[in-house]
Each structure stands twice: as structure tokens, then as C-alpha cells.
N, C-alpha and C. Protein backbone atom coordinates (compact mmCIF):
# COMPACT_ATOMS: atom_id res chain seq x y z
N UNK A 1 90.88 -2.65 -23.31
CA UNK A 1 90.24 -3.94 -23.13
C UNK A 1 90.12 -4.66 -24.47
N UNK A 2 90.77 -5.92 -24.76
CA UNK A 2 89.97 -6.81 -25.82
C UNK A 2 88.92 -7.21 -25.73
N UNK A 3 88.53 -7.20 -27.31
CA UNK A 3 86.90 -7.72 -27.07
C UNK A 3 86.69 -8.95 -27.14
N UNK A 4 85.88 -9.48 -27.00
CA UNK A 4 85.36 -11.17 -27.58
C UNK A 4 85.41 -11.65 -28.32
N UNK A 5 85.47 -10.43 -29.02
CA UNK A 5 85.09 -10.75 -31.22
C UNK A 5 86.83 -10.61 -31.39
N UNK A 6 87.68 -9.89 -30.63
CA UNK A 6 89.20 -9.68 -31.41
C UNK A 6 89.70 -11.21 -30.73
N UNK A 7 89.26 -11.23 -29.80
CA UNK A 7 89.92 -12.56 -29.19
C UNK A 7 89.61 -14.48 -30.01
N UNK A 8 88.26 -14.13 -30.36
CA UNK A 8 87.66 -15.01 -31.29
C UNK A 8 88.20 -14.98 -32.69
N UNK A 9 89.18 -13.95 -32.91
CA UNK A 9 89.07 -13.44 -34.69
C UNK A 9 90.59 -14.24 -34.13
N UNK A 10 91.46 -13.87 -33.46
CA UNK A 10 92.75 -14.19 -33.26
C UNK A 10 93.00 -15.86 -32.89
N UNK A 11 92.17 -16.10 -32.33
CA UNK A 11 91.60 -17.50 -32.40
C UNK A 11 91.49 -18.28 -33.94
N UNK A 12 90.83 -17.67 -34.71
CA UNK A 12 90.18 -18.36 -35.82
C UNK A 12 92.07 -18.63 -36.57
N UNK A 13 92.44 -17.45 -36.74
CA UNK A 13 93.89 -17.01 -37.50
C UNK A 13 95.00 -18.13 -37.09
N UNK A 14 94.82 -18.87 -35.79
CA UNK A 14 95.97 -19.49 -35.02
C UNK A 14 95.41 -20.71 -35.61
N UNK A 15 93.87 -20.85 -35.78
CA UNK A 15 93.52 -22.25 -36.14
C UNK A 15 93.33 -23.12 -37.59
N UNK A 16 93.45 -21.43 -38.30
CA UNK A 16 93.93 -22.58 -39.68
C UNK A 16 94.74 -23.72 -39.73
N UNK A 17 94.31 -24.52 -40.94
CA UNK A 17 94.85 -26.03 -40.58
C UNK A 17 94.55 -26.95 -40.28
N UNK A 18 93.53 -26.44 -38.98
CA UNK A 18 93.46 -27.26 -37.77
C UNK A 18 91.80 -27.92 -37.95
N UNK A 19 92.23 -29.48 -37.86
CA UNK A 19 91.15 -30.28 -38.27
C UNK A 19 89.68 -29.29 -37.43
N UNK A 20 88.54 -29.71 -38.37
CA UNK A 20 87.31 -29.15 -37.94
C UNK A 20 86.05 -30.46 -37.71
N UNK A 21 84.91 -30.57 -37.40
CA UNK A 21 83.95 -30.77 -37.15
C UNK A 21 82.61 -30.25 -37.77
N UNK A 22 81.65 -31.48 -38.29
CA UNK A 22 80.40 -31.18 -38.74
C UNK A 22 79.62 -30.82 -37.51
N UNK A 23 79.08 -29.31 -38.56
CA UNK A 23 77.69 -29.07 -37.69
C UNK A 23 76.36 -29.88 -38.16
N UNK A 24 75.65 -30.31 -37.52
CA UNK A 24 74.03 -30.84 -38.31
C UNK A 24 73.02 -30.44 -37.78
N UNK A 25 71.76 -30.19 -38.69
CA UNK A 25 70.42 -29.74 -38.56
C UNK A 25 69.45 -30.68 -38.12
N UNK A 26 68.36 -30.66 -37.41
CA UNK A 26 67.54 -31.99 -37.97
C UNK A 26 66.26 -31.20 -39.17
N UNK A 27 66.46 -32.14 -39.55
CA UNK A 27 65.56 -32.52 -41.02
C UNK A 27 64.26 -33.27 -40.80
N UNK A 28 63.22 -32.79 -40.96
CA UNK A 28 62.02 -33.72 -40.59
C UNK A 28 61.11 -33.78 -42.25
N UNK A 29 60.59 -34.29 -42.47
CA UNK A 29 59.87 -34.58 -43.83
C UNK A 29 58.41 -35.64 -43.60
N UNK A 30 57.05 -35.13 -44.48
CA UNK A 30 56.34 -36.31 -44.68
C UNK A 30 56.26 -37.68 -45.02
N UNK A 31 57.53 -37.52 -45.91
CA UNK A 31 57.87 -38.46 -47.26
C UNK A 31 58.74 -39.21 -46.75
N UNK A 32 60.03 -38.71 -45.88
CA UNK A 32 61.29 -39.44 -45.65
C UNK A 32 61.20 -39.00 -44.32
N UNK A 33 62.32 -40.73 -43.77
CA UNK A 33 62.59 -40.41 -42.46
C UNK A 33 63.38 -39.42 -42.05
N UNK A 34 63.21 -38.84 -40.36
CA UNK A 34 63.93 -38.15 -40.16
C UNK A 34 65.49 -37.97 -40.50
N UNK A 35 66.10 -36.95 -40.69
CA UNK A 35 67.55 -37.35 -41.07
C UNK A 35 68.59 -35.56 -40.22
N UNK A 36 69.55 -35.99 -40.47
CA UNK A 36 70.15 -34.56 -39.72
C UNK A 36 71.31 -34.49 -40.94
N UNK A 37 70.89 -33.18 -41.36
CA UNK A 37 71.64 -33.06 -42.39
C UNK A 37 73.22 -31.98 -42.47
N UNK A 38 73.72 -31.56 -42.88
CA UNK A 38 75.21 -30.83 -42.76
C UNK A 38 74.88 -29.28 -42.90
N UNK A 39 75.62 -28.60 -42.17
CA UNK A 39 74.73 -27.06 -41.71
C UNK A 39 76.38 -26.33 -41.89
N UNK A 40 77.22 -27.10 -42.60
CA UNK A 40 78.65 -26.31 -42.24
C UNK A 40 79.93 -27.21 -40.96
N UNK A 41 80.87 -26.48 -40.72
CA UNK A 41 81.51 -26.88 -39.75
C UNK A 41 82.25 -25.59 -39.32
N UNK A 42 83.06 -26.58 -38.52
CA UNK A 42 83.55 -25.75 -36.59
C UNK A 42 84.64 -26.13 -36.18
N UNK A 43 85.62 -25.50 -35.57
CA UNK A 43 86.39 -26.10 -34.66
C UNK A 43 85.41 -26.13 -33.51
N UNK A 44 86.09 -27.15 -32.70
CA UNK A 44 85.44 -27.56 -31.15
C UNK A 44 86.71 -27.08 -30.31
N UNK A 45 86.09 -26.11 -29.87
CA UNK A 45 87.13 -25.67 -28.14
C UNK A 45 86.55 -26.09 -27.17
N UNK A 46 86.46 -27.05 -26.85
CA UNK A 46 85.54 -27.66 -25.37
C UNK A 46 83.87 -27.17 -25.57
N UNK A 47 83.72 -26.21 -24.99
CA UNK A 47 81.95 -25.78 -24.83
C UNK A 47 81.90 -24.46 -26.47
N UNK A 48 82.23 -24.01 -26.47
CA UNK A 48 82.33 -23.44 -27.86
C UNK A 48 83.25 -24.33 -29.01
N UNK A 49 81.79 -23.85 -30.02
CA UNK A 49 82.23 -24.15 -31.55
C UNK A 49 82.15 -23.08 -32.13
N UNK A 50 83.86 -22.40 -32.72
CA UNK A 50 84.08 -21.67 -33.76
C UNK A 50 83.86 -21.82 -35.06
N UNK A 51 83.04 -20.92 -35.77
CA UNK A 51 83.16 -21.16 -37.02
C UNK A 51 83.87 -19.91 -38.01
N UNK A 52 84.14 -19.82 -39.37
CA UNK A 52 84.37 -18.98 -39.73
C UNK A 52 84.65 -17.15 -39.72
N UNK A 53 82.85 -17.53 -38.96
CA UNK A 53 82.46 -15.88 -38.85
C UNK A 53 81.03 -16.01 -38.03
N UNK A 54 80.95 -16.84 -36.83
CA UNK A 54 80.65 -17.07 -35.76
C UNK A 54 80.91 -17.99 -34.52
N UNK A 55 80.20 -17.39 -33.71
CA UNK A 55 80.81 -18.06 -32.43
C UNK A 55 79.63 -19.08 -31.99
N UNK A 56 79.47 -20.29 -31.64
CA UNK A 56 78.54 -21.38 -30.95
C UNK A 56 78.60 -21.97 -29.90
N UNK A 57 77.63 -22.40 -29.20
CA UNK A 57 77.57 -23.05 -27.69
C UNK A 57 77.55 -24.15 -28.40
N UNK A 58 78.20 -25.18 -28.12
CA UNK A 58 78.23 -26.87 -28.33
C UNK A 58 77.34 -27.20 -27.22
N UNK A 59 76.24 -27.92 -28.20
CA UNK A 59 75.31 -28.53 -28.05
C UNK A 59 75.81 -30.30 -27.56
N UNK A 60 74.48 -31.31 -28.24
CA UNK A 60 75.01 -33.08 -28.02
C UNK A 60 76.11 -33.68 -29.75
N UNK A 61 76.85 -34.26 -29.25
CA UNK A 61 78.00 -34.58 -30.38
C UNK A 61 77.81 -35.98 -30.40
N UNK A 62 77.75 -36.31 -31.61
CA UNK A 62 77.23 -37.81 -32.21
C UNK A 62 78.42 -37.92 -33.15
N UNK A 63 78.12 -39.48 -33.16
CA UNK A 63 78.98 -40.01 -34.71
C UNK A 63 77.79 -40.75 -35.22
N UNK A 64 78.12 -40.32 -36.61
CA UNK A 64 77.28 -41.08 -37.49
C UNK A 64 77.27 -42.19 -37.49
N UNK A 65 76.10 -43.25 -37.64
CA UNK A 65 76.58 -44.50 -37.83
C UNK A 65 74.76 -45.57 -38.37
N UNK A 66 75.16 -46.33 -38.78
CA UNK A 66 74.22 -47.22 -39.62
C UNK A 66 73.26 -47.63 -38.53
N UNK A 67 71.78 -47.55 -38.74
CA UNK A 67 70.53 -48.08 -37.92
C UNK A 67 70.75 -49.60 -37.91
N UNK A 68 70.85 -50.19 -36.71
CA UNK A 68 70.80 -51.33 -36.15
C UNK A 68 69.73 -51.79 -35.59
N UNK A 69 69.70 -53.14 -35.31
CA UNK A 69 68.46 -53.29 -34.02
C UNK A 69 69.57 -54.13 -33.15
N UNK A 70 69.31 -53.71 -31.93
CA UNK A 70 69.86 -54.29 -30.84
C UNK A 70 68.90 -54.26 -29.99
N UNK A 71 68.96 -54.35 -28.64
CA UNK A 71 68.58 -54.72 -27.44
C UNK A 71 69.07 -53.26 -26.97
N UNK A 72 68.40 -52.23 -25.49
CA UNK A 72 69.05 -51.19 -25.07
C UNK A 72 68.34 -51.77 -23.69
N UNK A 73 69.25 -51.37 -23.17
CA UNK A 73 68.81 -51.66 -21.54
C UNK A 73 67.99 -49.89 -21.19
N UNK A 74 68.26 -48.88 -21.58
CA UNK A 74 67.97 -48.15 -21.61
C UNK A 74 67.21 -47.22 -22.64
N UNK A 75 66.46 -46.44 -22.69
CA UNK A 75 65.52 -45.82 -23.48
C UNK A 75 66.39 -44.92 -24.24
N UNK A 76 67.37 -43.96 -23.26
CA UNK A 76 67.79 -43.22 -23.87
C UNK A 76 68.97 -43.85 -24.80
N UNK A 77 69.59 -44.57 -24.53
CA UNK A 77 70.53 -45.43 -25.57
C UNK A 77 70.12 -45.82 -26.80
N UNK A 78 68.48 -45.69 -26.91
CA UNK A 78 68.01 -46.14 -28.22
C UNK A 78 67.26 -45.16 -28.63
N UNK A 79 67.24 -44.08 -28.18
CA UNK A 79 67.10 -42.86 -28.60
C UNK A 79 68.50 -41.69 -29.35
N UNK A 80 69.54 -42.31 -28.56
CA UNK A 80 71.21 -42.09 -28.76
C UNK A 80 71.37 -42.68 -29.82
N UNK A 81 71.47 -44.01 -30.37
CA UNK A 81 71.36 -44.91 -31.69
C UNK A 81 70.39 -43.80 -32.54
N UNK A 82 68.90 -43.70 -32.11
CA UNK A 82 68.14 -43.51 -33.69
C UNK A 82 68.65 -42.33 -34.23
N UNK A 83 69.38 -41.42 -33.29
CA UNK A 83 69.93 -39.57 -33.64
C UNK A 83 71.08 -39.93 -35.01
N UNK A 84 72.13 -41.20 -33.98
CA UNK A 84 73.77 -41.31 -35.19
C UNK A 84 72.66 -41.89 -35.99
N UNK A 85 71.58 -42.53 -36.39
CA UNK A 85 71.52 -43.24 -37.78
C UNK A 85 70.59 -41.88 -38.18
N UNK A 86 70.03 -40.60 -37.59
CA UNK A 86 69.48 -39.69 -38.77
C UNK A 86 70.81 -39.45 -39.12
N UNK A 87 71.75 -38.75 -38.39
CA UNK A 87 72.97 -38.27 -39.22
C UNK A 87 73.51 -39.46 -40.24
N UNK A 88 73.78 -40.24 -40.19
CA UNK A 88 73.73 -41.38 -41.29
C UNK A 88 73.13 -41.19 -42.30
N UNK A 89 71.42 -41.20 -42.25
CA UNK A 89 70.72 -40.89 -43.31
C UNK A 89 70.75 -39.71 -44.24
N UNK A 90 71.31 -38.37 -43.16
CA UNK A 90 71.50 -36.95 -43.50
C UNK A 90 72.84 -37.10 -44.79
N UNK A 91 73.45 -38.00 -44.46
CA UNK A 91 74.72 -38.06 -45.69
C UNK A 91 76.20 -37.85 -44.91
N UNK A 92 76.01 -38.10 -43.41
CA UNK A 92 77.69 -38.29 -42.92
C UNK A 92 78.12 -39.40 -43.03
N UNK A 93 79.24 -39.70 -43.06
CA UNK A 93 79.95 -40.77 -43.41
C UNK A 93 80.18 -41.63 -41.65
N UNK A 94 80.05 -42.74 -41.75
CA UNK A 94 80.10 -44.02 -40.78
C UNK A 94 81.05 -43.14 -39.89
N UNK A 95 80.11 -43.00 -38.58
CA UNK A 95 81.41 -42.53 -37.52
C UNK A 95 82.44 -40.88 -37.68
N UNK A 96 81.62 -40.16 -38.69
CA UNK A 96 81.94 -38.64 -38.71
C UNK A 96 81.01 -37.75 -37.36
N UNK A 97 81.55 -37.67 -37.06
CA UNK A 97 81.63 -36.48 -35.75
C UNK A 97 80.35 -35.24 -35.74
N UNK A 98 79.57 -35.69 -35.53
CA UNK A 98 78.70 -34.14 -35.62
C UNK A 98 78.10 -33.85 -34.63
N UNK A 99 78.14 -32.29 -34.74
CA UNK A 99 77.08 -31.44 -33.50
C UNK A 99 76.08 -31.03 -33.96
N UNK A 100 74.91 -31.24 -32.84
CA UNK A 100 73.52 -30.67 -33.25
C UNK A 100 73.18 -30.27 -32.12
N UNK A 101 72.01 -29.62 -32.17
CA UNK A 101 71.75 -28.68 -30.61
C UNK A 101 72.45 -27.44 -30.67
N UNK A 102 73.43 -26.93 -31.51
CA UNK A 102 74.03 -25.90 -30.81
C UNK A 102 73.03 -24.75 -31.23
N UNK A 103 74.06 -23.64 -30.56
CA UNK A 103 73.02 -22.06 -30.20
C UNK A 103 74.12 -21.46 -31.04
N UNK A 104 73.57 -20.34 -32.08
CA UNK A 104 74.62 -19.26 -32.21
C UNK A 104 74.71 -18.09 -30.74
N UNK A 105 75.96 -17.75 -30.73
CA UNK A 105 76.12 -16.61 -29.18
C UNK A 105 76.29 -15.34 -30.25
N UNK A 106 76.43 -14.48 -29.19
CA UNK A 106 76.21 -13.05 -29.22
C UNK A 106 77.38 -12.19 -28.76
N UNK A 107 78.92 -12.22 -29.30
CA UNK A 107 79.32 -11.87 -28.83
C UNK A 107 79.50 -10.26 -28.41
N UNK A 108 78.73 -9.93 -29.39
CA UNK A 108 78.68 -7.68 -28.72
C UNK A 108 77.58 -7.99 -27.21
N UNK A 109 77.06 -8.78 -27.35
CA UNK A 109 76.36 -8.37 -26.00
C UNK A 109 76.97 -8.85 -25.21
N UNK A 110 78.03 -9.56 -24.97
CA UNK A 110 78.98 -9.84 -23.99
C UNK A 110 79.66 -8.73 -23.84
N UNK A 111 80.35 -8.05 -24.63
CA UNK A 111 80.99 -6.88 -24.85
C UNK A 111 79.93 -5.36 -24.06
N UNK A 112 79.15 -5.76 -24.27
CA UNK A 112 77.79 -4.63 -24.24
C UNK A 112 77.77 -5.41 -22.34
N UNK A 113 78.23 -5.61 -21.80
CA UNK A 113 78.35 -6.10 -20.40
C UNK A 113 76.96 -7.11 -20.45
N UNK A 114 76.30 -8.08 -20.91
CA UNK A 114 75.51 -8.81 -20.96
C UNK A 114 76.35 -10.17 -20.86
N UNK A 115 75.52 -11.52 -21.40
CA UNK A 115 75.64 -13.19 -21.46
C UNK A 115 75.39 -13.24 -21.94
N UNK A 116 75.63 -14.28 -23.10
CA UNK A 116 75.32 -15.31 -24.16
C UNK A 116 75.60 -16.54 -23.87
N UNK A 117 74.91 -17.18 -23.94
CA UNK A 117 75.36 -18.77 -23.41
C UNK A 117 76.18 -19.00 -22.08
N UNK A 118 77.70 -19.51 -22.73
CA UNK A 118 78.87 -19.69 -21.95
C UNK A 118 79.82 -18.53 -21.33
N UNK A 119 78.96 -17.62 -22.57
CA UNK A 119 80.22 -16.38 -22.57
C UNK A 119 79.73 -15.00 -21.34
N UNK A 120 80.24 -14.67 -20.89
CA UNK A 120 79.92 -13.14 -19.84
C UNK A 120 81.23 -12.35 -20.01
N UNK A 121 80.81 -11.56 -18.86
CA UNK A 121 82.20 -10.65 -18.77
C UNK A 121 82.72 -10.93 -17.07
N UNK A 122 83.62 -10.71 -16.99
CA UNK A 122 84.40 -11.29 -15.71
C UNK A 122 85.44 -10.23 -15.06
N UNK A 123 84.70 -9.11 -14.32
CA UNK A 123 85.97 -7.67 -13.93
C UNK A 123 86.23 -7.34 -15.33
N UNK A 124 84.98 -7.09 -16.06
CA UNK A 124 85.12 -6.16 -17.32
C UNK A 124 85.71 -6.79 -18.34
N UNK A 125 86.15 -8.21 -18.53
CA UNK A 125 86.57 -9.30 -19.41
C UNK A 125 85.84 -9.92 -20.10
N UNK A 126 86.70 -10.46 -21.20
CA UNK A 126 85.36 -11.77 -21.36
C UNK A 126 86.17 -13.08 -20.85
N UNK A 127 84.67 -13.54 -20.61
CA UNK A 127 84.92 -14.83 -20.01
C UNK A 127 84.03 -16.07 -20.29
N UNK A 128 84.79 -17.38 -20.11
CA UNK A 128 83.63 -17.94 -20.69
C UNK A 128 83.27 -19.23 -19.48
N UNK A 129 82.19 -19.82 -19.22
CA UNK A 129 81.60 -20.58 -18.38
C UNK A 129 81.87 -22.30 -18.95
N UNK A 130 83.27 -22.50 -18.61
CA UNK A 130 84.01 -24.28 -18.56
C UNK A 130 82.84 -25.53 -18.57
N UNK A 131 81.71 -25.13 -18.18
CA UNK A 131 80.81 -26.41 -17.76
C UNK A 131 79.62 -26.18 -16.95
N UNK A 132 78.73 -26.64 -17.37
CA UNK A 132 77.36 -25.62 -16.77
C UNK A 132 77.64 -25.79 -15.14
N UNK A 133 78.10 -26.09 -14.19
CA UNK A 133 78.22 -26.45 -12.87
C UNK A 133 79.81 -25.61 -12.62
N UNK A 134 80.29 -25.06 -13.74
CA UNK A 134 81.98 -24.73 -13.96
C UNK A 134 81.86 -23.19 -13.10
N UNK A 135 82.83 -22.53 -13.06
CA UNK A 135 82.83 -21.26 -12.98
C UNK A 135 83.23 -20.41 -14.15
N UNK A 136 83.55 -18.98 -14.28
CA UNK A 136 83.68 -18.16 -15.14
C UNK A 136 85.45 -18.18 -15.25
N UNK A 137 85.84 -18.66 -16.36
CA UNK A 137 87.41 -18.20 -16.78
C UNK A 137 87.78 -17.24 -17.70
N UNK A 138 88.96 -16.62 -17.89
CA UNK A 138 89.38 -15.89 -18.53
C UNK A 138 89.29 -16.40 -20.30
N UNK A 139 88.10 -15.75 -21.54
CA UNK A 139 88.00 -16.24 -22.65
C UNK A 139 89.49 -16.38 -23.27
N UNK A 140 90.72 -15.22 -22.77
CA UNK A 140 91.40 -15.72 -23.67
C UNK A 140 92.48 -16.86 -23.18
N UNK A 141 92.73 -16.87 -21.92
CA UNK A 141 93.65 -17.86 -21.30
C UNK A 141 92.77 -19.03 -22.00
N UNK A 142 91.46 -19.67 -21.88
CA UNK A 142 90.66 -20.48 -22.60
C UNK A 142 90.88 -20.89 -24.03
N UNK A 143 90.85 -20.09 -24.93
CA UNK A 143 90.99 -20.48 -25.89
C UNK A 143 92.53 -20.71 -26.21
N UNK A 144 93.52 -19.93 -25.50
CA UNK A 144 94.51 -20.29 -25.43
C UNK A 144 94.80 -21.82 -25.42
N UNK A 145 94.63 -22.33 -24.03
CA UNK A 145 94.70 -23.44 -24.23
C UNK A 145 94.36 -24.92 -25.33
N UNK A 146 92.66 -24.12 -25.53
CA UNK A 146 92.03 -25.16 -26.21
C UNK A 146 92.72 -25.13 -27.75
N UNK A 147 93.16 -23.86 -28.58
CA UNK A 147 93.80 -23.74 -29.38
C UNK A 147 95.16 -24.59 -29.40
N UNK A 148 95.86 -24.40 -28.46
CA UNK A 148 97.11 -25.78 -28.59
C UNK A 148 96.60 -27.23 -28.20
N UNK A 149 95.49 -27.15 -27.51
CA UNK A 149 95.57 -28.65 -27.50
C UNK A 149 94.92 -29.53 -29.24
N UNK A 150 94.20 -28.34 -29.44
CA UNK A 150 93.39 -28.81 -30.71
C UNK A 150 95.06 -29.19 -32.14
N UNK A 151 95.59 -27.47 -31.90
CA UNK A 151 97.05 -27.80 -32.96
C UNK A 151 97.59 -28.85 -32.67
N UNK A 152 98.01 -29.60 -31.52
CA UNK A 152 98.77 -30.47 -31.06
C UNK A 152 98.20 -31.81 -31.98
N UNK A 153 96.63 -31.70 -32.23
CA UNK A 153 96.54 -33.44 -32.25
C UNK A 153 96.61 -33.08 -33.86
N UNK A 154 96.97 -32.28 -34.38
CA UNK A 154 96.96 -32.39 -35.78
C UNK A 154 98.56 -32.81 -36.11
């Protein structure tokens, strides 16, 4: 059986090269406004973010961008705005790509027949969960894919 971690390691090896993604923190302070600051980066495979020498559940993905005042017909739209202008403030550049929210996973306890996030085991596999409403697929046919589609746009 492969594990999670050989399938993730073989993953990482195929993806050198291959453009990545900011992770961000939020940052809260007395002194200064909130801001979300740079925690590293990731490739994005759909619901997992790989990093170096862990595995992540993708959380909400923002682009940075400059505090405005507009009009929102909606609450959450101007709650969506004030997040891209902390990452703004945090030091991303206009319209850089970041995730916040995410979870580090666990991949031995997937291995250890347990869940982490997205990830389980599937007839003694790993597998990972496409979309919270998704079902369980095969982790490596998965990253398979997401790995060429990611090489492709480079």
C-alpha cells in the first residue's frame, strides 16, 4: 500500500517549478489595524494546499487589494473587501492571491486508518474528499490530475 505522505512527497517532486500561492495569518494589534500577514506558501490542488513539508486543507482565498469605500448591497461583500485590504496592509502586493483559514492535516493518521480534514482512507487507500457535499476519491488519481492541470498553466 502507498502512503499519503509517499504520495504527497511524489507530488511535491513533480511540482517543482510550478507557480505557488501565499499563505496568510491574521494579525491583530492595539496600535495597528488589523492586517494578514505572509505565513509562507503552497501549491493549490483544488481543496489541499501543499507545502514543502506539509500537507493543508484550503481554507477562503482572497486577492489583495487597496481599502475602498463603496456601496455593498450586501454585508458580507464588505466584510469580503475589509479581509483583501488586511492582506494589503499585511504587505501583499495589489491582487496577489492568498489563503487564510487553512488547517494543517495529519497525514499518519490517515495512514493510521483515521481523517484529517479532506483526507481518509477509502478500501484501505488514501483518499481525499473533492468538496464538502463531494464524495471520497482516490488521493493519488487526485493529485494526479491536479498536478497536470497546475504544470499545464505554467
Amino acid at each position: 500500500m502507498t502512503t499519503t505522505a509517499a504520495l504527497l512527497a511524489r507530488a511535491r517532486e513533480r511540482l517543482i517549478g510550478a507557480p505557488r500561492e501565499a499563505l496568510g495569518v491574521v494579525r491583530t494589534s492595539r496600535w495597528r489595524a488589523d492586517r494578514i500577514v505572509r505565513a509562507g506558501d503552497a501549491w493549490r490542488l483544488g481543496v489541499l494546499l501543499l507545502t514543502d513539508d506539509a500537507v493543508l486543507a484550503a481554507g477562503e482565498v482572497l486577492r489583495a487589494a487597496e481599502e475602498v469605500r463603496r456601496g455593498y448591497t450586501a454585508e458580507s461583500s464588505r466584510a469580503r473587501a475589509e479581509r483583501r485590504a488586511m492582506a494589503r496592509r499585511g504587505g501583499f502586493a495589489e491582487g496577489e492571491i492568498v489563503h487564510v483559514g487553512w488547517v494543517t492535516l495529519d497525514p499518519d493518521a490517515v495512514d493510521a486508518g483515521g481523517a484529517s480534514g479532506p483526507l481518509a482512507l477509502l478500501d484501505g487507500r488514501p483518499a481525499v474528499r473533492w468538496s464538502p457535499a463531494g464524495g471520497l476519491m482516490p488521493l493519488a488519481g487526485y493529485l494526479d490530475e491536479k498536478v497536470a492541470l497546475l504544470r499545464e498553466g505554467t
